[in-house]
PDB file of N, CA and C in Angstrom:
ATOM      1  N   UNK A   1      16.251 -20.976   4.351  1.00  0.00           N
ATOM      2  CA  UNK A   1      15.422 -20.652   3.213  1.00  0.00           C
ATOM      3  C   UNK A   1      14.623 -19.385   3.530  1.00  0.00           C
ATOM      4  N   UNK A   2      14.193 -18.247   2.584  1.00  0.00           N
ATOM      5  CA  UNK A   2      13.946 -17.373   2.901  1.00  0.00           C
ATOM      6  C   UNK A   2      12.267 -17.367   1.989  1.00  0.00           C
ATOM      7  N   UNK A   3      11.091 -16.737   2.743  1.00  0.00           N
ATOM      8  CA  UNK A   3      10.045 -16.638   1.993  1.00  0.00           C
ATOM      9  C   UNK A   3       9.749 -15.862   1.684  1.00  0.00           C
ATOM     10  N   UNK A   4       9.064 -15.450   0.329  1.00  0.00           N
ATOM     11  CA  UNK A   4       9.360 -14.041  -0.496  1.00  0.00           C
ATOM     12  C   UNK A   4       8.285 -13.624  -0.043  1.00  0.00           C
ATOM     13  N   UNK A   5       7.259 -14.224   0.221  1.00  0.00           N
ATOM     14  CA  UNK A   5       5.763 -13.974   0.546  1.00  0.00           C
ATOM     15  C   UNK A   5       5.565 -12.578   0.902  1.00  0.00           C
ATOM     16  N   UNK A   6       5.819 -12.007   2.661  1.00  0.00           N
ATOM     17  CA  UNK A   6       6.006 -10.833   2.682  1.00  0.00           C
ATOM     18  C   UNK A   6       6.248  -9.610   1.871  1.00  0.00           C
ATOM     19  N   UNK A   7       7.538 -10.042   1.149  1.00  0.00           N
ATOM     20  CA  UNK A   7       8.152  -9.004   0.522  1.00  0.00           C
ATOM     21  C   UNK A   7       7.169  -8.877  -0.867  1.00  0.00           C
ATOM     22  N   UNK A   8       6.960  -9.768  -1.417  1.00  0.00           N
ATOM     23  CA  UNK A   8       5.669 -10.113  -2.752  1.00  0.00           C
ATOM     24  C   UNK A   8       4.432  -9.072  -2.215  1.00  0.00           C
ATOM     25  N   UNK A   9       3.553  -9.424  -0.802  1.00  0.00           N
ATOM     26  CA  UNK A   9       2.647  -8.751  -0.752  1.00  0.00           C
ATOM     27  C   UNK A   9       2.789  -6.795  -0.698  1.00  0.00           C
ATOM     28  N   UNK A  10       4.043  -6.364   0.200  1.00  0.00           N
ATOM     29  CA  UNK A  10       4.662  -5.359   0.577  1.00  0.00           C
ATOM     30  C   UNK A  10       4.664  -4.663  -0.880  1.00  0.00           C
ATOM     31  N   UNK A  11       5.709  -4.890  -2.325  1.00  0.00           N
ATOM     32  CA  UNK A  11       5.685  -4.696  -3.158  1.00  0.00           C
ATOM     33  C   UNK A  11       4.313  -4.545  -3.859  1.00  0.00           C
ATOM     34  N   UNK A  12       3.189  -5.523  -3.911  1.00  0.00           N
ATOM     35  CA  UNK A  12       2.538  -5.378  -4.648  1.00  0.00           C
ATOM     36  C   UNK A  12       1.316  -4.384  -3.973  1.00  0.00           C
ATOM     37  N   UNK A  13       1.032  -4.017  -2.996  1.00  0.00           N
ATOM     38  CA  UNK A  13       0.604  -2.954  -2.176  1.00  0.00           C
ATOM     39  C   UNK A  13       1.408  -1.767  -2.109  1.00  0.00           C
ATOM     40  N   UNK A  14       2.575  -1.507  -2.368  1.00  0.00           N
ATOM     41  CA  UNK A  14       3.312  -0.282  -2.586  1.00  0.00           C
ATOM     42  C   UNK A  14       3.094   0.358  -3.760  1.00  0.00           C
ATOM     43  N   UNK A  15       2.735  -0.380  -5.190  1.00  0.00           N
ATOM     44  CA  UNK A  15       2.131   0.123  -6.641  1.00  0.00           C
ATOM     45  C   UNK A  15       1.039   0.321  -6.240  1.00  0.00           C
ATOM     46  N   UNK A  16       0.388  -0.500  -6.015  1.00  0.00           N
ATOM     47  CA  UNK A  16      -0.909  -0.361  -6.223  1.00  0.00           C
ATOM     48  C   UNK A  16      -1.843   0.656  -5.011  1.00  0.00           C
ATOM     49  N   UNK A  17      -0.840   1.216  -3.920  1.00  0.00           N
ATOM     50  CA  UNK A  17      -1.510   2.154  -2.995  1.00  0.00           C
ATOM     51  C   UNK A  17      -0.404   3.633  -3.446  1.00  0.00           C
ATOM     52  N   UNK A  18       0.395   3.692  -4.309  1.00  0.00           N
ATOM     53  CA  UNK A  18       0.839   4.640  -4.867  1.00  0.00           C
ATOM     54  C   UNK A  18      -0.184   5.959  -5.041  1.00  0.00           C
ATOM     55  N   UNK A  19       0.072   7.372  -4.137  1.00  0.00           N
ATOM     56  CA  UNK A  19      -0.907   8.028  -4.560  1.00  0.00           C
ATOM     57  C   UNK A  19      -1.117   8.721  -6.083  1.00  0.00           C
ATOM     58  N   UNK A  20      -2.033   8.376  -6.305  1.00  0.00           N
ATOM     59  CA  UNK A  20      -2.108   9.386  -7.526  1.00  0.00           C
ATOM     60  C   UNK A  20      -1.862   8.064  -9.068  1.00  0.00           C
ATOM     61  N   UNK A  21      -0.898   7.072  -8.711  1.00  0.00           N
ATOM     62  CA  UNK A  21      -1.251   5.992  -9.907  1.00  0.00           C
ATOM     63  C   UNK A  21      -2.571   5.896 -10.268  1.00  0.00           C
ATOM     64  N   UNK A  22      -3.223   4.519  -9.695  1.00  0.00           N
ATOM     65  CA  UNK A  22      -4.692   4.514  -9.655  1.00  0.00           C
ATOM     66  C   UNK A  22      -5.590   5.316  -9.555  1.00  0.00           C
ATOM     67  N   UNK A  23      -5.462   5.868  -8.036  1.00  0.00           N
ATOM     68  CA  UNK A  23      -6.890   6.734  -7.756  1.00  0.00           C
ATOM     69  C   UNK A  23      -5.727   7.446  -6.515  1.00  0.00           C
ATOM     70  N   UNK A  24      -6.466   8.340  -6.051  1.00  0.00           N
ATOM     71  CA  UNK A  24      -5.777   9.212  -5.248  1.00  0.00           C
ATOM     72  C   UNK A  24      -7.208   9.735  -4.064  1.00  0.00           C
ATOM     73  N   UNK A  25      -7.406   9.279  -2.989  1.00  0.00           N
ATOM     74  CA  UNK A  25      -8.353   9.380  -1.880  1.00  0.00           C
ATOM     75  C   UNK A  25      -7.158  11.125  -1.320  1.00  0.00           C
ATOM     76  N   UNK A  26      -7.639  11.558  -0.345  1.00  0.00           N
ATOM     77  CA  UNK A  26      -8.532  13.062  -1.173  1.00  0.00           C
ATOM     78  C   UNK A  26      -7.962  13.364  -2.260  1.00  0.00           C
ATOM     79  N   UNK A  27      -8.733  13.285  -3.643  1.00  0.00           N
ATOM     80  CA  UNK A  27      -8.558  14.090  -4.488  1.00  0.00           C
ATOM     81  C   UNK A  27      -8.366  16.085  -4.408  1.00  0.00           C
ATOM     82  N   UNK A  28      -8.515  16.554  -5.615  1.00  0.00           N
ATOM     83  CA  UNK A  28      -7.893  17.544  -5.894  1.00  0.00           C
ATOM     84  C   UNK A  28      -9.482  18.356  -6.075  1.00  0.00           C
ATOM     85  N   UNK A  29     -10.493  17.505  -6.637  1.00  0.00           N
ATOM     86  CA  UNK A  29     -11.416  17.956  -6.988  1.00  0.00           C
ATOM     87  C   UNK A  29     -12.564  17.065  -6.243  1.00  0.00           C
ATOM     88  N   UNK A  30     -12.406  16.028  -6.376  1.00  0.00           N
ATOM     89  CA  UNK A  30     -13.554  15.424  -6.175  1.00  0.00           C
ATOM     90  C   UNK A  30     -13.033  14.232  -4.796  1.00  0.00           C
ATOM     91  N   UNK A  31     -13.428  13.267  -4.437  1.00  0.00           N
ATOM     92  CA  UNK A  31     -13.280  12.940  -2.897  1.00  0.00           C
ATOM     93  C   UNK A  31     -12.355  11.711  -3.078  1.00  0.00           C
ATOM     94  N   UNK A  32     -12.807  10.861  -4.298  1.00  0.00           N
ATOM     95  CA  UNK A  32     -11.651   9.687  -4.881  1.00  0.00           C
ATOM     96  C   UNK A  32     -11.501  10.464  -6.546  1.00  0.00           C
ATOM     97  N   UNK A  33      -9.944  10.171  -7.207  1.00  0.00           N
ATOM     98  CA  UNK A  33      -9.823  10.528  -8.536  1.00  0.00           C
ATOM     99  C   UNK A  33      -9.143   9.499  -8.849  1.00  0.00           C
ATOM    100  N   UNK A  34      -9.143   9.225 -10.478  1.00  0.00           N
ATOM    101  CA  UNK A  34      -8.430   7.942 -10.638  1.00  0.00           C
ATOM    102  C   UNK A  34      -7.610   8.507 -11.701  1.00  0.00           C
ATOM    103  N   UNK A  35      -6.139   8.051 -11.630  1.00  0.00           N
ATOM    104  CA  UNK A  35      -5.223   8.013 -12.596  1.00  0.00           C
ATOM    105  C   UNK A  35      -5.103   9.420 -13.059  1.00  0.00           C
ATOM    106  N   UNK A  36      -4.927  10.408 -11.986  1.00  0.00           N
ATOM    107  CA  UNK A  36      -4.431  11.506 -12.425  1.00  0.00           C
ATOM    108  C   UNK A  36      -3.187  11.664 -12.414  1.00  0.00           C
ATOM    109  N   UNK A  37      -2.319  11.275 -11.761  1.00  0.00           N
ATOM    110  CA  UNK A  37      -0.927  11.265 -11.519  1.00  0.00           C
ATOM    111  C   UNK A  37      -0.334  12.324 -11.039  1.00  0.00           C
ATOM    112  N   UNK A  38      -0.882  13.031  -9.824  1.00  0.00           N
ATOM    113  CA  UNK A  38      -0.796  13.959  -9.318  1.00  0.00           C
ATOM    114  C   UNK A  38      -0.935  13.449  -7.791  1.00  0.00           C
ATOM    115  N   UNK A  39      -0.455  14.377  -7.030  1.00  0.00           N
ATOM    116  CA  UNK A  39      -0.917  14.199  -5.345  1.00  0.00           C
ATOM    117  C   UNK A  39      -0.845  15.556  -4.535  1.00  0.00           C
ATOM    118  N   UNK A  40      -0.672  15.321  -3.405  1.00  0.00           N
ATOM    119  CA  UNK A  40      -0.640  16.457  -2.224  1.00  0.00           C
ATOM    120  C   UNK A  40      -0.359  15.802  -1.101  1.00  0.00           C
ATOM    121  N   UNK A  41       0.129  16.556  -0.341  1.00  0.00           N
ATOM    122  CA  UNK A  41       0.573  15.888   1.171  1.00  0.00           C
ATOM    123  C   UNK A  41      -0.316  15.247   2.016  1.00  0.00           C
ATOM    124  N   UNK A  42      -1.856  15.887   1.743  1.00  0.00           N
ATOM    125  CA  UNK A  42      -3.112  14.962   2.029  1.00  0.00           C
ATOM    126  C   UNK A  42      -3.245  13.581   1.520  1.00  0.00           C
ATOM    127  N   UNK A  43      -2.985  13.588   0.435  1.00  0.00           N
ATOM    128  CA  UNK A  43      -3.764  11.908   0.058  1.00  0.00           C
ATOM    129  C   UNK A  43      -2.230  11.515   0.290  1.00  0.00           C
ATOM    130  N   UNK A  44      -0.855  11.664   0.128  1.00  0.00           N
ATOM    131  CA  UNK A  44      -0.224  10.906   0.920  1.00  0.00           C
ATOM    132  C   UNK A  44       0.037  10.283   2.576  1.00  0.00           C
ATOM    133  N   UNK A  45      -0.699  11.143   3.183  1.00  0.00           N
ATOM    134  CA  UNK A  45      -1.163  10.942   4.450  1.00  0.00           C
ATOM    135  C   UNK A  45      -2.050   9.964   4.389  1.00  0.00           C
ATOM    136  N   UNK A  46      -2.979   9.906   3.757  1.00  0.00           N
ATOM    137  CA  UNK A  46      -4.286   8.760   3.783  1.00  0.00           C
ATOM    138  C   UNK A  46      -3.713   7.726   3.007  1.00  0.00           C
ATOM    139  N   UNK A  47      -2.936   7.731   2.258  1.00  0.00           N
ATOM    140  CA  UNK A  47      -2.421   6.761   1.428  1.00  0.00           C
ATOM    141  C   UNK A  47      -1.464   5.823   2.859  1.00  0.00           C
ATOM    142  N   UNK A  48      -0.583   6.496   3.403  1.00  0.00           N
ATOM    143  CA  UNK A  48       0.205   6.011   4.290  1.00  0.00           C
ATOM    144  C   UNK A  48      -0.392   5.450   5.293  1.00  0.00           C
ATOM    145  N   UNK A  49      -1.508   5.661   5.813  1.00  0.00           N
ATOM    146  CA  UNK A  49      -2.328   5.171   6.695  1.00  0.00           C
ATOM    147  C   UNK A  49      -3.119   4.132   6.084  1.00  0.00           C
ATOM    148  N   UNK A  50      -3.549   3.940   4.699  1.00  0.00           N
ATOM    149  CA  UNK A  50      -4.003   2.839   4.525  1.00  0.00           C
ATOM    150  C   UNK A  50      -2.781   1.668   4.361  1.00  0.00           C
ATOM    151  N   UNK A  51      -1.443   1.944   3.510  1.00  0.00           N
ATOM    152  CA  UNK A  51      -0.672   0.750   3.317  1.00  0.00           C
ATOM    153  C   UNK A  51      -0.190   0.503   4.856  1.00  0.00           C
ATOM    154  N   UNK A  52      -0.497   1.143   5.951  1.00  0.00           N
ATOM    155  CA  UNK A  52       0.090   0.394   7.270  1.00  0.00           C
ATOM    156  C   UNK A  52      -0.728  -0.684   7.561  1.00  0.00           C
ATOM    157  N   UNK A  53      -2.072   0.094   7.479  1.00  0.00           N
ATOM    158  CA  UNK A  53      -3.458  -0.778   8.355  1.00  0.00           C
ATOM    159  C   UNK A  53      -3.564  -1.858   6.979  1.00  0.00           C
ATOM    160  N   UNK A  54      -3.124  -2.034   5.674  1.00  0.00           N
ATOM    161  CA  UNK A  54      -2.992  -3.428   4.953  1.00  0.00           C
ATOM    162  C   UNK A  54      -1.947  -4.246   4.696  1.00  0.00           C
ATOM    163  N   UNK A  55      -0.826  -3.546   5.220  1.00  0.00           N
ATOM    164  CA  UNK A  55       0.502  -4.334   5.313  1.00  0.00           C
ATOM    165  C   UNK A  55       0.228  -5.389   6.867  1.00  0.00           C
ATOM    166  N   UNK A  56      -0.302  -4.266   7.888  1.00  0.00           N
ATOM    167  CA  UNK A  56      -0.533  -5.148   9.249  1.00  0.00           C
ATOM    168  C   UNK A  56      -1.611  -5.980   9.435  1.00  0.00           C
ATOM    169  N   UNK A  57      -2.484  -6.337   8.599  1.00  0.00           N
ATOM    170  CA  UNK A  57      -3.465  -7.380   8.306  1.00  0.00           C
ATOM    171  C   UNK A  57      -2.752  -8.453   7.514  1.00  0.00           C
ATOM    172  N   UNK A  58      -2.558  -8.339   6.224  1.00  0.00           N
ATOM    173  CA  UNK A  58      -1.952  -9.348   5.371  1.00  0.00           C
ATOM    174  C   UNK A  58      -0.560 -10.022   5.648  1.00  0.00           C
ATOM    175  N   UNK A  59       0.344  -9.101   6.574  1.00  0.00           N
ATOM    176  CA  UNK A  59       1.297  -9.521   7.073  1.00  0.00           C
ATOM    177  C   UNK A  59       1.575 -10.672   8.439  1.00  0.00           C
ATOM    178  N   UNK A  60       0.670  -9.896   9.635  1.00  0.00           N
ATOM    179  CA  UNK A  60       0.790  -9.908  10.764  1.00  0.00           C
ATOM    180  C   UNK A  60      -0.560 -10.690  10.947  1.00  0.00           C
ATOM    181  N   UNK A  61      -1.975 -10.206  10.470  1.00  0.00           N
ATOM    182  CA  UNK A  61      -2.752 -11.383  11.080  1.00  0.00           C
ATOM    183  C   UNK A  61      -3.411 -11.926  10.354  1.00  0.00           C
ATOM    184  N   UNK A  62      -2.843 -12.217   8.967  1.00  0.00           N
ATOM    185  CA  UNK A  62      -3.279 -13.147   8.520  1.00  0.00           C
ATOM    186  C   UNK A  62      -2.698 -14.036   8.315  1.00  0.00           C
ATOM    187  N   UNK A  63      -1.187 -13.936   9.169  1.00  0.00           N
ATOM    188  CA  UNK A  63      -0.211 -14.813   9.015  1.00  0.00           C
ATOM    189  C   UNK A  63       0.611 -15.472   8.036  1.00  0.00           C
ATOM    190  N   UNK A  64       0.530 -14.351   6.891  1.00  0.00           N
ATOM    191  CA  UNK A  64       2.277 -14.402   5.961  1.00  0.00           C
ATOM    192  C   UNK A  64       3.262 -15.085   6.435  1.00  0.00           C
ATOM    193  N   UNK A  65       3.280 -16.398   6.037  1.00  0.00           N
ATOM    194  CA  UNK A  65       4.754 -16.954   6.263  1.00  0.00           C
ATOM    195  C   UNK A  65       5.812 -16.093   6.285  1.00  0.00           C
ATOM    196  N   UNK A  66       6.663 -16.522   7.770  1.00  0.00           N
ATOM    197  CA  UNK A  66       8.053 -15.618   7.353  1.00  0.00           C
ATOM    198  C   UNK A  66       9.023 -16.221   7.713  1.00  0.00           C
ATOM    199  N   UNK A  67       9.999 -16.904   7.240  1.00  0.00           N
ATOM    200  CA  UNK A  67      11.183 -17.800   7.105  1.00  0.00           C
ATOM    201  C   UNK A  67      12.508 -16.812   7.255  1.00  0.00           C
ATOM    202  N   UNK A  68      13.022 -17.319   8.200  1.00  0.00           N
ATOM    203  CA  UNK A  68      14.560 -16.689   8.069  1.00  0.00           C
ATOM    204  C   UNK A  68      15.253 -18.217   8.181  1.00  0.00           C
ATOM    205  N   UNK A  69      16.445 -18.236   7.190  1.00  0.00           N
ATOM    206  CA  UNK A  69      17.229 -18.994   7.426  1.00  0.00           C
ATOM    207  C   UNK A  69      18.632 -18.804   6.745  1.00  0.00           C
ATOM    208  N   UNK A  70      19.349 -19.951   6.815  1.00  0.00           N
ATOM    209  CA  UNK A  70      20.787 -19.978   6.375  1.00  0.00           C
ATOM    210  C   UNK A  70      20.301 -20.275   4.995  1.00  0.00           C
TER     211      UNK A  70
END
């Protein structure tokens, strides 16, 4: 049996840390912007560094079930 859990949290942290959907940490103008739909290689950098350091909490120590099976 396989648990979606992981893959559920992974997905729903991949929209929602999308740069430039929501908000975009460094902005263009100002320091957070929201829903411009724009980016730069900066806030994808900070973006990428935050979905690691919340994938490896919610995943890893907060202990996300993870099932492999037949």
């Amino acid at each position: 049996m396989v648990d979606w859990g992981p893959a559920f949290v992974v997905v729903v942290l991949f929209v929602l840390l999308s740069s430039g959907l929501i908000f975009q940490i460094p902005g263009k103008s100002r320091v957070v912007e929201f829903g411009n739909l724009q980016t730069s290689s900066t806030a994808i950098l900070v973006h990428s560094i935050v979905y690691f350091g919340l994938i490896a909490i919610f995943v890893l120590a907060a202990g996300v079930p993870m099932y492999v099976g037949s």
